[in-house]
Protein backbone atom coordinates (compact mmCIF):
# COMPACT_ATOMS: atom_id res chain seq x y z
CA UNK A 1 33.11 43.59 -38.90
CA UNK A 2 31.58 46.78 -39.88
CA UNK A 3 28.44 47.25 -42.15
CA UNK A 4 28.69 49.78 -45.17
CA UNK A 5 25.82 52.07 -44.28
CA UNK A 6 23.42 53.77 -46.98
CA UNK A 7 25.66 56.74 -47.81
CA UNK A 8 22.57 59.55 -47.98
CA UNK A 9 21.96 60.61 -44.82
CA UNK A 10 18.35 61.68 -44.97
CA UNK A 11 16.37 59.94 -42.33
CA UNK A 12 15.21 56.30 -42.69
CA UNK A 13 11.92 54.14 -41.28
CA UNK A 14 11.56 50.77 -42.93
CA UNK A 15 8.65 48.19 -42.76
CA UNK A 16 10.09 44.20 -42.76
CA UNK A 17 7.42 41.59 -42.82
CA UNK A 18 7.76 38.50 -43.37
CA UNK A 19 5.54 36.56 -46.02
CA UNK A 20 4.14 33.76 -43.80
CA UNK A 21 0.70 34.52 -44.59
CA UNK A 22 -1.72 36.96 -46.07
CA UNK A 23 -1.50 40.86 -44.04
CA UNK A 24 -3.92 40.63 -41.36
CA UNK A 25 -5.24 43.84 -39.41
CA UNK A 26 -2.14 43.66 -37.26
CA UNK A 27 0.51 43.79 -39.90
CA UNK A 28 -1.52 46.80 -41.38
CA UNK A 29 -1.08 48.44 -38.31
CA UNK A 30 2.87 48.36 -38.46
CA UNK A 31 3.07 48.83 -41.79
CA UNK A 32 0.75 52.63 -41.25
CA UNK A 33 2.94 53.14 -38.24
CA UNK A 34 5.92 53.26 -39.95
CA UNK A 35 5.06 54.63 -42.84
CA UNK A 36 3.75 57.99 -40.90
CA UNK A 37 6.60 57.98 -38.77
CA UNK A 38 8.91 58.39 -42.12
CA UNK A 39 7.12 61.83 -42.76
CA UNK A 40 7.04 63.81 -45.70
CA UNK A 41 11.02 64.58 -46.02
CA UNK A 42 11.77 60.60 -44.75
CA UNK A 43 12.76 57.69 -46.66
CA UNK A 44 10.62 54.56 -46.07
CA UNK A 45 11.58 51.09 -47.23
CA UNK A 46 10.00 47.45 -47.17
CA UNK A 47 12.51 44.97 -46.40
CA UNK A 48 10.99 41.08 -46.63
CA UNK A 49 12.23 39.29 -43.61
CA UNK A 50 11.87 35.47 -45.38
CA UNK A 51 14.80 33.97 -43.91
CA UNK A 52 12.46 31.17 -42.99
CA UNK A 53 12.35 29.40 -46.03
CA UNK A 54 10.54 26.60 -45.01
CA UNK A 55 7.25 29.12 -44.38
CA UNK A 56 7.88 32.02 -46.44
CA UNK A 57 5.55 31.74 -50.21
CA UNK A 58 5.91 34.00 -53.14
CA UNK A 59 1.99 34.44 -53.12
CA UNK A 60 2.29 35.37 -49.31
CA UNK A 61 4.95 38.29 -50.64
CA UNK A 62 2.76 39.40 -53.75
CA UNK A 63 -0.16 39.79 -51.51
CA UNK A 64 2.10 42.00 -48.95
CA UNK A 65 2.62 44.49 -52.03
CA UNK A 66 -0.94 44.21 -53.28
CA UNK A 67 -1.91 45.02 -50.13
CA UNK A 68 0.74 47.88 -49.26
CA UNK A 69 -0.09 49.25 -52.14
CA UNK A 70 -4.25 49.10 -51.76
CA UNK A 71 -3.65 51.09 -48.25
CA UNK A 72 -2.02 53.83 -50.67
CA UNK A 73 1.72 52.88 -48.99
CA UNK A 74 4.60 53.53 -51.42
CA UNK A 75 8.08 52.66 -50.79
CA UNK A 76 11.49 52.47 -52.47
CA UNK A 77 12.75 50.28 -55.01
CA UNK A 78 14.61 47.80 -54.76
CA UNK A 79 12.82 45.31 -52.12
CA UNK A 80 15.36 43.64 -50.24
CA UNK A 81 14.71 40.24 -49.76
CA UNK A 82 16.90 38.66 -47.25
CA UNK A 83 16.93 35.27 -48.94
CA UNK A 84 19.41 36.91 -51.62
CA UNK A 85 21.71 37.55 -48.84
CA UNK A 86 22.66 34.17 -47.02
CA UNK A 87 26.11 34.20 -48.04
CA UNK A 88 26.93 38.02 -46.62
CA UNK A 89 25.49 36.72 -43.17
CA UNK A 90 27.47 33.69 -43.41
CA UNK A 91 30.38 36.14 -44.10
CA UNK A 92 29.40 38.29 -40.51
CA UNK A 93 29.08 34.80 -38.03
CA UNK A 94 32.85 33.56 -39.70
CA UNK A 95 34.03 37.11 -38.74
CA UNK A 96 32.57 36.35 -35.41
CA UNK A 97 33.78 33.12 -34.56
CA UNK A 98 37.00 34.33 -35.27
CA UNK A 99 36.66 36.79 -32.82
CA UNK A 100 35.70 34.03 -30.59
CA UNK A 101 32.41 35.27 -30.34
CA UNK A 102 30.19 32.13 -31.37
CA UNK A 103 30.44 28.60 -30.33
CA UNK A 104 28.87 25.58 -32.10
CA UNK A 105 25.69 23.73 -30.36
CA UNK A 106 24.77 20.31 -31.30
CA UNK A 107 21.83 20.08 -29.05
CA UNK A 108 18.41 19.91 -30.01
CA UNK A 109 15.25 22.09 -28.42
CA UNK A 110 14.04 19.14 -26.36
CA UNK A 111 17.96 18.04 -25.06
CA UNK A 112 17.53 22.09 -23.68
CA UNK A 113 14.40 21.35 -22.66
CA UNK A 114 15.25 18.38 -20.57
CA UNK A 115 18.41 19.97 -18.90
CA UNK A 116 16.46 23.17 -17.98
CA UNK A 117 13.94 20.81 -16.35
CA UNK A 118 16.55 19.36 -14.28
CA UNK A 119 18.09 22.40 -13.43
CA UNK A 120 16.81 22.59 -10.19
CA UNK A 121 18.88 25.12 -8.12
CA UNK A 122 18.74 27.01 -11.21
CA UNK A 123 15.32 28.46 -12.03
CA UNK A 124 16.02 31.67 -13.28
CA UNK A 125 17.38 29.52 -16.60
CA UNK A 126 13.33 28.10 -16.90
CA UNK A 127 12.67 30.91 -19.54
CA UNK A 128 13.67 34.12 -21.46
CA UNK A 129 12.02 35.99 -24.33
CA UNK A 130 12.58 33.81 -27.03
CA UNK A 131 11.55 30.51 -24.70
CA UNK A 132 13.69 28.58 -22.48
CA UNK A 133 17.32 29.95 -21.83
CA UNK A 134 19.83 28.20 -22.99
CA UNK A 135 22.16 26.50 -19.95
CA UNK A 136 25.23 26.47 -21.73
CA UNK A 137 25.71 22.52 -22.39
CA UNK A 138 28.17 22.85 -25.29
CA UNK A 139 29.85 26.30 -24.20
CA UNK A 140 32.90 24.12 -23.10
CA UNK A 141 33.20 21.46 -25.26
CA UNK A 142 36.67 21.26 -26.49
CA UNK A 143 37.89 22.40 -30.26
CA UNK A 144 39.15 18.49 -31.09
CA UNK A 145 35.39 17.29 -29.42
CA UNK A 146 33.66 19.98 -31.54
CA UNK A 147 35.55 19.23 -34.69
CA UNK A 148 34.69 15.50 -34.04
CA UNK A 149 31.04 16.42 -34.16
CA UNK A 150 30.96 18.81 -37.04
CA UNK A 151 33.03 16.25 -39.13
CA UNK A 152 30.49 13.33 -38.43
CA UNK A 153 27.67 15.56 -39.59
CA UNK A 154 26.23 16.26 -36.47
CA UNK A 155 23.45 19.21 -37.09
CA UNK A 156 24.40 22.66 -34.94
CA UNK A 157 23.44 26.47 -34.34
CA UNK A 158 26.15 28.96 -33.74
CA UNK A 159 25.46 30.42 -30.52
CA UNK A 160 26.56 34.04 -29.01
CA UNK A 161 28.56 33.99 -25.52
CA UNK A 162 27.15 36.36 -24.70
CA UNK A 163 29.32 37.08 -21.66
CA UNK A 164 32.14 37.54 -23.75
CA UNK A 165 30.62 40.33 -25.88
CA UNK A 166 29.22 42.25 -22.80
CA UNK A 167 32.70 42.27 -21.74
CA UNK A 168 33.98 43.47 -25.29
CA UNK A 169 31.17 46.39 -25.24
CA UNK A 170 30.70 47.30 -21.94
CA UNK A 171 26.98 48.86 -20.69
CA UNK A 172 24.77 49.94 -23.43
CA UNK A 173 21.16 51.77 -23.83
CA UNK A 174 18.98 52.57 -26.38
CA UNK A 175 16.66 55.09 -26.88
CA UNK A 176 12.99 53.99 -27.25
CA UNK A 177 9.78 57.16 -27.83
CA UNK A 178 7.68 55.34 -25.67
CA UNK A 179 10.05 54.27 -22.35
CA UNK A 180 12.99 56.84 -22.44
CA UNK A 181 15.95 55.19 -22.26
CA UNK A 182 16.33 51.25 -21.88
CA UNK A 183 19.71 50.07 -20.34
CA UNK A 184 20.48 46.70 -22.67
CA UNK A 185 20.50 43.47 -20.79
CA UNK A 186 20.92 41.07 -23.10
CA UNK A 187 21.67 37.74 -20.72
CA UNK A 188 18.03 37.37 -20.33
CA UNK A 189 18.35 35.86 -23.89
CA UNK A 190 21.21 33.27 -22.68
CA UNK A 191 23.64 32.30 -25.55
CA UNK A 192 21.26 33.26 -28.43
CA UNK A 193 21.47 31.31 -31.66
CA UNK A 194 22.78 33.46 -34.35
CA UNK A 195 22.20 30.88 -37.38
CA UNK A 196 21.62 27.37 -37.80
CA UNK A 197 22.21 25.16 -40.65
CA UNK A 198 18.72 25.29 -41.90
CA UNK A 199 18.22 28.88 -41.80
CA UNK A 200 22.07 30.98 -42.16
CA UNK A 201 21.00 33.87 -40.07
CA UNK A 202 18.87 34.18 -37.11
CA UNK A 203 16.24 37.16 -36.64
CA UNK A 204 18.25 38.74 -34.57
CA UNK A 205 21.47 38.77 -37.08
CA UNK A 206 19.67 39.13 -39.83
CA UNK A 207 17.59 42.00 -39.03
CA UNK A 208 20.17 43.75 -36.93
CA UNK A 209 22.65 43.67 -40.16
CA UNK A 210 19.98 44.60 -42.33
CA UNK A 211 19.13 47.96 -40.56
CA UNK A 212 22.58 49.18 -40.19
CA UNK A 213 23.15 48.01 -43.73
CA UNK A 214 20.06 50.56 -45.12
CA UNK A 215 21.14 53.04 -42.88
CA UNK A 216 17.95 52.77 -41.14
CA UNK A 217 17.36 55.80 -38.16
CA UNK A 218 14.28 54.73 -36.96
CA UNK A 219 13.00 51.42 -35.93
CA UNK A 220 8.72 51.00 -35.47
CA UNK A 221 7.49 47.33 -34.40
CA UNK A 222 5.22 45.93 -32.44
CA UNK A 223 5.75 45.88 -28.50
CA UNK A 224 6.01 42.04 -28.81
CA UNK A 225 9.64 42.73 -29.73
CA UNK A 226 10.57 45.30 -27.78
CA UNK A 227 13.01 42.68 -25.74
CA UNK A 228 14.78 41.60 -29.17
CA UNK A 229 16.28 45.05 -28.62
CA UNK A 230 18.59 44.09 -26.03
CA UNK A 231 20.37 41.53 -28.05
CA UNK A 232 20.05 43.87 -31.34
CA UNK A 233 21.84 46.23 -29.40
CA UNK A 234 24.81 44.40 -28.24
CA UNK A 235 25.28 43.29 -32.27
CA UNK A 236 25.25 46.93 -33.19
CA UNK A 237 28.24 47.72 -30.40
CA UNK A 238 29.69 44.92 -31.38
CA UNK A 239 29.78 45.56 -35.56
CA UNK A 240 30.07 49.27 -34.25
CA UNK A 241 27.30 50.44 -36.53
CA UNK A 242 24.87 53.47 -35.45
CA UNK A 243 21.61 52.53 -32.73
CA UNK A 244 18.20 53.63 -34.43
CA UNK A 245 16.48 55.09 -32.20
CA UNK A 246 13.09 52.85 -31.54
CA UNK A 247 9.44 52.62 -31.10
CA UNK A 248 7.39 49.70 -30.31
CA UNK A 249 4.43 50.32 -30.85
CA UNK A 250 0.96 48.47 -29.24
CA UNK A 251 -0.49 45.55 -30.45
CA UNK A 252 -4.05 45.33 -32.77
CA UNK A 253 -5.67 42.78 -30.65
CA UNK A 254 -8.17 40.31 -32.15
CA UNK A 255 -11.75 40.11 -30.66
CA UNK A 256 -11.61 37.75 -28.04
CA UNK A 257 -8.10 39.90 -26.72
CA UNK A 258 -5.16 37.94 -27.87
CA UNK A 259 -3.06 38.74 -30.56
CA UNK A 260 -3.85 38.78 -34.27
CA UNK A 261 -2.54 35.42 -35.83
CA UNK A 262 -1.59 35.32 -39.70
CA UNK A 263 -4.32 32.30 -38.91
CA UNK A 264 -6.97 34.66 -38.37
CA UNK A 265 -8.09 34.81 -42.29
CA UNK A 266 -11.30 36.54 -41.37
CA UNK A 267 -9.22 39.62 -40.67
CA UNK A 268 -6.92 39.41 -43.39
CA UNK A 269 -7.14 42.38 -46.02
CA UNK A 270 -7.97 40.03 -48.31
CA UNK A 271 -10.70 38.78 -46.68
CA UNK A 272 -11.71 42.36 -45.71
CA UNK A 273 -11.27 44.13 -49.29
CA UNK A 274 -13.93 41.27 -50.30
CA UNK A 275 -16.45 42.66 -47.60
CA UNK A 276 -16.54 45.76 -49.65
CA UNK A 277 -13.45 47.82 -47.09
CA UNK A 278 -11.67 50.75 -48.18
CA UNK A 279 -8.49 51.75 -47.08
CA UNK A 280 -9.91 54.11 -45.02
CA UNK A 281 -11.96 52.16 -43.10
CA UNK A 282 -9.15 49.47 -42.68
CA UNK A 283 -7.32 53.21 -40.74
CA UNK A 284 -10.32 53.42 -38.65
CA UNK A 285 -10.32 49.92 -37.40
CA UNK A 286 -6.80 50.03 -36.23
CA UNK A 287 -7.11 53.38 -34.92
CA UNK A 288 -4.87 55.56 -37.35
């Protein structure tokens, strides 16, 4: 399955938050990142990552434009929100799983948990970049056990084999401004979950789709993500849809060192703006 790319082919950064909570120092950071990577002759879009339904708020998402728009940020209209778009990521994993390229899971983080734990002559499955790594129970359950399950009502994720799709793509790299070249390994993920019943699309799918779909050239986020890349990558040679080239960028940091929570409301621009901040002195505190 192939994504229909934005037809113009000028250049393309994008901004994608997602409206969990008010915009903090951090997200301001990204958001004048990417905005003055677009340039002058660049097209810059906001994209609102709120597949997570169960934590994204429409005040959350008004605040992310107020705010956008206080820095002196303007972008293209109009927003896509990936909540409108459940049903054309539904339509890219049933593509997949006819390709044989997802398998349904019907265990439950602490089941993973558990076997991981026991996993004893195993412990380069204790953890990956999105938590523990998968150990494949229900890779090889059979179709009639599967459709058993699924019939009864038993919750499940679709799950990438991850194996499979190296094999279909071969080695692939990506081009990042601030490490050169990256070769992709995207086993350190294990089978990654690709959508669940509760949420339709995964980060990973959604975000991927969403980037080839907008013709997006250049992808700025924080360093945090950097190893999402490798499984992005193997979903864009797999769709066969154009690699962005990247930049992860470093991390606004929160007084004590760690990283700037959407909990940290004293460093919201909310909060700030009520101090008596100006845009420009919001610049200076993240350095831009």
């Amino acid at each position: 399955m192939t994504a229909a790319p934005h037809k113009d082919s000028t250049p393309v950064t994008r901004f994608a938050p997602s409206p969990t909570g008010y915009v903090h120092l951090g997200t301001a950071y990204s958001a004048l990142f990417a905005a003055n990577a677009a340039g002058p002759r660049e097209r810059f879009i906001l994209r609102i990552e709120d597949i997570d339904t169960g934590r994204a708020r429409p005040e959350f998402e008004t605040a992310i434009f107020e705010d956008l728009a206080w820095l002196g940020l303007q972008w293209e209209q109009p927003v896509r929100r990936q909540s409108e778009h459940f049903a054309a990521y539904a339509a890219v994993t049933a593509d997949m799983e006819k390709q044989d390229l997802l398998y349904p899971c019907f265990c439950t983080r602490a089941e993973i948990a558990r076997e991981i734990a026991a996993a004893s002559t195993a412990p380069h499955l204790a953890a990956g970049p999105d938590g523990p790594v998968y150990p494949g129970t229900c890779r090889h359950l059979t179709g009639t056990e599967r459709r058993r399950r699924i019939d009864a009502g038993t919750p499940y994720a679709l799950r990438l084999r991850v194996d499979a799709a190296k094999e279909m793509t071969g080695p692939l790299t990506w081009t990042d401004a601030a490490r050169g070249t990256v070769d992709a390994t995207p086993e350190i993920f294990g089978d990654v979950v690709l959508a669940r019943k509760d949420t339709p699309a995964s980060y990973h799918l959604a975000c991927t789709w969403d980037d080839a779909l907008q013709g997006v050239t250049l992808v700025t986020r924080g360093e945090e993500l950097a190893p999402a890349t490798h499984i992005h990558r193997l979903l864009q040679a797999l769709w066969k849809v154009p690699t962005p080239r990247y930049h992860h960028h470093k991390l606004v940091l929160a007084p004590d060192g760690k990283k700037l929570s959407k909990r940290d409301k004293a460093l919201t621009l909310r909060a700030l703006r009520a101090e008596g901040k100006t845009p420009e002195d919001i610049k200076a505190m993240v350095g831009l």
